[in-house]
N, C-alpha and C. Protein backbone atom coordinates (compact mmCIF):
# COMPACT_ATOMS: atom_id res chain seq x y z
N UNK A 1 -12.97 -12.24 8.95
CA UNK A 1 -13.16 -10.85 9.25
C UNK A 1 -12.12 -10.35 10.25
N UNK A 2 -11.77 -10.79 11.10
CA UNK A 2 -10.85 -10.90 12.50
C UNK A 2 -9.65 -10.31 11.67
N UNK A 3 -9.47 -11.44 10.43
CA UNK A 3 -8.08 -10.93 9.60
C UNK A 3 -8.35 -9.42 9.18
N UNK A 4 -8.87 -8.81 8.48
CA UNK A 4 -8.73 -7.80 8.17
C UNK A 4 -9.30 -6.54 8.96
N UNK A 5 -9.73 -7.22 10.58
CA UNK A 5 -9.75 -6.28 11.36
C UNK A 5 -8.09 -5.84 11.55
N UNK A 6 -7.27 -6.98 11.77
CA UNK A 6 -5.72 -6.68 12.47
C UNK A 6 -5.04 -6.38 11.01
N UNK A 7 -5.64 -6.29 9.97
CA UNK A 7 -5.05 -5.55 8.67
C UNK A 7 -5.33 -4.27 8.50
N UNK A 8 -6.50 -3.84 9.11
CA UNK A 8 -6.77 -2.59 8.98
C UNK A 8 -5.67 -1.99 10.51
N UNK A 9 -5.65 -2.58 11.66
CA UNK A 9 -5.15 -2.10 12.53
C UNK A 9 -3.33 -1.59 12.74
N UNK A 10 -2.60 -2.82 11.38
CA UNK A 10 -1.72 -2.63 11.12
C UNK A 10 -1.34 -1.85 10.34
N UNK A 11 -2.03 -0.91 9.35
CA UNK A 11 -2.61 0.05 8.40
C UNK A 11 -2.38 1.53 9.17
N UNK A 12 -3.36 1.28 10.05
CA UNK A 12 -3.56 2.71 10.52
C UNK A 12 -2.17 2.88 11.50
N UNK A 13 -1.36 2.03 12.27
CA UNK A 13 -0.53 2.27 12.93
C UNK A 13 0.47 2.97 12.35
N UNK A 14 1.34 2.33 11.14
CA UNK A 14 2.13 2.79 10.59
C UNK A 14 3.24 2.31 11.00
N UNK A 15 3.31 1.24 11.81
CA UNK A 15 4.90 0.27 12.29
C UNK A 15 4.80 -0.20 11.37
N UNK A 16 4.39 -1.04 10.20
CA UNK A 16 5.13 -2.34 9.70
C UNK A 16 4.53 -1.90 8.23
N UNK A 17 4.49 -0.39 8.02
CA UNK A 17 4.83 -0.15 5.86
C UNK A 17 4.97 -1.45 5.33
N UNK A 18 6.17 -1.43 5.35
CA UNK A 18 6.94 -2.44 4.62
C UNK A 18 6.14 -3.80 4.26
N UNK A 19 5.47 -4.55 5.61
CA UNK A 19 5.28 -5.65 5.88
C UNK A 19 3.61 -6.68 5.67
N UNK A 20 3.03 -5.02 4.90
CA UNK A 20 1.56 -5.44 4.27
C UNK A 20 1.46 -6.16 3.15
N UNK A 21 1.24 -7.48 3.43
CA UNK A 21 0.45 -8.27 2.19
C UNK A 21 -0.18 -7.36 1.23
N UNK A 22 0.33 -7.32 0.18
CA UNK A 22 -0.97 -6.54 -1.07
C UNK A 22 -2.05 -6.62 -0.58
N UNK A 23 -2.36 -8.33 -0.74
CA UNK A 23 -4.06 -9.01 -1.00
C UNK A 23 -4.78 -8.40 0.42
N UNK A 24 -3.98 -7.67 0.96
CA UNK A 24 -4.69 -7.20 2.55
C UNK A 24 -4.80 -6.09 2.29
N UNK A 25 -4.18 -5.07 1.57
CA UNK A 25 -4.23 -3.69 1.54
C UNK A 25 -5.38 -3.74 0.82
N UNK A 26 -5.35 -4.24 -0.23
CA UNK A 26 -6.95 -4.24 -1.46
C UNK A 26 -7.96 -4.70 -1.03
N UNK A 27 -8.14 -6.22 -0.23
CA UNK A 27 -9.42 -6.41 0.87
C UNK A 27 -9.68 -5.20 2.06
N UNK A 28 -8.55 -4.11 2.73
CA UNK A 28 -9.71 -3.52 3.67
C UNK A 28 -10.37 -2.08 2.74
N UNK A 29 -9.40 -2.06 1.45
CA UNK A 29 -9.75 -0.93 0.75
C UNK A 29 -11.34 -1.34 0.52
N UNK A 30 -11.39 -2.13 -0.07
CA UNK A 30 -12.67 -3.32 -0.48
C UNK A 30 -13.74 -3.06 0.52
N UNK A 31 -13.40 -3.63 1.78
CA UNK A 31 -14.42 -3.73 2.55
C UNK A 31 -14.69 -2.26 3.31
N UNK A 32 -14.10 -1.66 2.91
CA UNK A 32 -14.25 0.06 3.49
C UNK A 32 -15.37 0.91 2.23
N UNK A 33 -15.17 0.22 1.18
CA UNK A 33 -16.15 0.86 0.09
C UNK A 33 -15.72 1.20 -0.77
N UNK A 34 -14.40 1.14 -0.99
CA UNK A 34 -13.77 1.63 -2.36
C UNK A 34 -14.25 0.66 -3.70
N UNK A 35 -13.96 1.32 -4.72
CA UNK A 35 -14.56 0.74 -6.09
C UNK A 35 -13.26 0.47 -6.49
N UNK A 36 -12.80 -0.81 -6.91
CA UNK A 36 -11.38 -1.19 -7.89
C UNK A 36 -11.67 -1.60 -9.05
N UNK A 37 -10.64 -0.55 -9.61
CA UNK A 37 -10.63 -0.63 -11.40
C UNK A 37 -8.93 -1.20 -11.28
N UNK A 38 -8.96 -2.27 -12.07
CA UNK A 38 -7.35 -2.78 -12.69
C UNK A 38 -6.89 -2.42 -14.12
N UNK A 39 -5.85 -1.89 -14.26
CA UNK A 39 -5.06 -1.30 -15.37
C UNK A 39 -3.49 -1.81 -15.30
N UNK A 40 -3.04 -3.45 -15.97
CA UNK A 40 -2.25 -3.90 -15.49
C UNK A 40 -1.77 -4.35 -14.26
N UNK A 41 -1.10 -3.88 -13.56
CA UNK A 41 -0.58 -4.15 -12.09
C UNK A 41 -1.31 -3.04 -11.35
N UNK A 42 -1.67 -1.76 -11.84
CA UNK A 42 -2.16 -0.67 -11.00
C UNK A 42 -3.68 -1.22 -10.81
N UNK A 43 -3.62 -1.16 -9.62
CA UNK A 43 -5.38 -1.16 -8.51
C UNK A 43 -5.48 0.37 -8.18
N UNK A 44 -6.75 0.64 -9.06
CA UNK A 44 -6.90 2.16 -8.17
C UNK A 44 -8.19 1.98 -7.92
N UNK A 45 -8.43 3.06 -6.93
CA UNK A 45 -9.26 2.27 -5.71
C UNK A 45 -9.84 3.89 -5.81
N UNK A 46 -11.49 4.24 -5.96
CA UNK A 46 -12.48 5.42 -5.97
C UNK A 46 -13.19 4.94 -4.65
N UNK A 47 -13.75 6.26 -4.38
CA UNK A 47 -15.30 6.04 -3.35
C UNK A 47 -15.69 7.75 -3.34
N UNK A 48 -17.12 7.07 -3.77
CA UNK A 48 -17.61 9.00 -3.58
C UNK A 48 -17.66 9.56 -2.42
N UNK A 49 -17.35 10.79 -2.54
CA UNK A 49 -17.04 11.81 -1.04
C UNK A 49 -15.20 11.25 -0.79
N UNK A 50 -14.77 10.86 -1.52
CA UNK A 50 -13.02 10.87 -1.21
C UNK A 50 -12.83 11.09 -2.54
N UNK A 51 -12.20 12.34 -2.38
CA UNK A 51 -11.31 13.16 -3.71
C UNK A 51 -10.00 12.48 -4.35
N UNK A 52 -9.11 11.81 -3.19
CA UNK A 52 -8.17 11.40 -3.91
C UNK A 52 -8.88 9.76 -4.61
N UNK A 53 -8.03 9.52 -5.61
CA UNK A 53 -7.96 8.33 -5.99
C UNK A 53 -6.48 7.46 -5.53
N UNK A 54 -6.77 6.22 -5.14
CA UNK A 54 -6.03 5.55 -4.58
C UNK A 54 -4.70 4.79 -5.72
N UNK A 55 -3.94 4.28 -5.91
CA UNK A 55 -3.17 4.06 -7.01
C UNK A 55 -1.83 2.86 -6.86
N UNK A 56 -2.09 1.71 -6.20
CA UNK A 56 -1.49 1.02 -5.68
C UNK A 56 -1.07 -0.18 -6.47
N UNK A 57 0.05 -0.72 -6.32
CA UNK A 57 0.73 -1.65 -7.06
C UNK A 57 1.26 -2.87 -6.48
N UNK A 58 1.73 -4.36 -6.39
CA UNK A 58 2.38 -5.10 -5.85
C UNK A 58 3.67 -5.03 -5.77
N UNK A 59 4.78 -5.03 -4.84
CA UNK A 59 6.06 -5.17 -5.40
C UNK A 59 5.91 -6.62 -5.73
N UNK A 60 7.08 -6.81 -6.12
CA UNK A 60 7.81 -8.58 -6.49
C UNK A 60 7.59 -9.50 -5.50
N UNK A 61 7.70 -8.89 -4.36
CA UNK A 61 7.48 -10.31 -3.15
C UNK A 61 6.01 -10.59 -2.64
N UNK A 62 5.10 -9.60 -3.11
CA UNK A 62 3.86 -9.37 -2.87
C UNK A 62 3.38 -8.64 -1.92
N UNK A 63 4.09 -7.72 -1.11
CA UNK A 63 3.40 -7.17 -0.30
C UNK A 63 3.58 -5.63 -1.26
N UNK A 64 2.75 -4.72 -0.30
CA UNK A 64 2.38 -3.59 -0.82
C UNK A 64 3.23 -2.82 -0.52
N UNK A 65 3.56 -1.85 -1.15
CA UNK A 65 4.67 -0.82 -1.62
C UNK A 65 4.76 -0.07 -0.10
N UNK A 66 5.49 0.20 0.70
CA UNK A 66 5.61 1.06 1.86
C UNK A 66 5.10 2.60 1.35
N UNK A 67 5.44 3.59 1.20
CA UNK A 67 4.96 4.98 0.48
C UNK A 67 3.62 4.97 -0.13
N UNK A 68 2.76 4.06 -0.66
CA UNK A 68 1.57 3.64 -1.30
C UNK A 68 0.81 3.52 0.27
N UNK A 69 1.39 2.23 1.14
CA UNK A 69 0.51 2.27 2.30
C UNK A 69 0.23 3.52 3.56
N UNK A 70 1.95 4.33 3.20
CA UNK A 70 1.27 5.69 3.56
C UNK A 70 0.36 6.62 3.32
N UNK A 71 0.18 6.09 2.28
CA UNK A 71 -1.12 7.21 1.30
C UNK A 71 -2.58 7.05 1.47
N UNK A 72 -2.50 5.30 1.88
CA UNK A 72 -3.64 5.02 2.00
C UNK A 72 -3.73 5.15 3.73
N UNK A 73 -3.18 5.17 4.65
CA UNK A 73 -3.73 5.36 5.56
C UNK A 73 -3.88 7.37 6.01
N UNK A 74 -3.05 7.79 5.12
CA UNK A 74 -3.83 9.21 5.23
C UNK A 74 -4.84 9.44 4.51
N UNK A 75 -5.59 8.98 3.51
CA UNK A 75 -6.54 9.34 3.35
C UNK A 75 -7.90 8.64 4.09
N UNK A 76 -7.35 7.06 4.85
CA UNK A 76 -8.11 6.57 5.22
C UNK A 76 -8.28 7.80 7.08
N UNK A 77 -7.28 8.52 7.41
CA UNK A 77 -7.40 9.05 8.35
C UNK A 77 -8.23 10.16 7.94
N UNK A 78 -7.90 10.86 7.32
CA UNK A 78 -8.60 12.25 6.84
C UNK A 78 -10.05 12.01 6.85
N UNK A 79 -10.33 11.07 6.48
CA UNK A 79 -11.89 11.01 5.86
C UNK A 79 -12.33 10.48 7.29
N UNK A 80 -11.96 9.96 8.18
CA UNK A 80 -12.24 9.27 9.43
C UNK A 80 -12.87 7.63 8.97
N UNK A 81 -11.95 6.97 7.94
CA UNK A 81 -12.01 5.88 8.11
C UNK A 81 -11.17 4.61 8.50
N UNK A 82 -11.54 4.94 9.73
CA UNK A 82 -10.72 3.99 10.93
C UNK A 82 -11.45 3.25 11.48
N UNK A 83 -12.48 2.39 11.40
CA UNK A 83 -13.77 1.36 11.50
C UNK A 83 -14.20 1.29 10.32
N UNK A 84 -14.43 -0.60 9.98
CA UNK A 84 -15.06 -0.75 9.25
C UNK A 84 -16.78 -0.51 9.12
N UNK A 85 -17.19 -0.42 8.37
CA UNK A 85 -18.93 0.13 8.00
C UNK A 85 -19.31 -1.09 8.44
């Protein structure tokens, strides 16, 4: 759990885009409440009461797309989810 406390913390900061493990971006989506549907490489990620849908992909080395992890931490800001449930 510890881990994806300092995954979520590295998330919301916004220093290290670049430097998110996928399998970390999709576990705090996960443990925040999102629903994942897979369609090839695309993870998109629902939760009722959040309008956007989430739409995230692996690059080649496995971490998560920089511009994708911006997306997800504005919507994770907007909605005020910055603590896990």
């Amino acid at each position: 759990m510890a881990h994806l406390d300092k995954a979520l913390g590295r998330i919301l900061s916004g220093r290290s885009d670049t430097n998110i493990p996928f399998d970390d971006l999709r576990n705090v989506l996960a443990r925040m409440g999102f629903t994942e549907r897979i369609r090839g490489d695309h993870h998109l990620f629902s939760m009722p009461g959040v309008r956007e849908i989430l739409n995230i992909q692996p690059r080649s080395d496995g971490k998560a797309k920089a511009y994708q992890v911006k997306q997800v931490r504005d919507v994770l800001n907007d909605y005020g989810l910055t603590q896990f449930p």
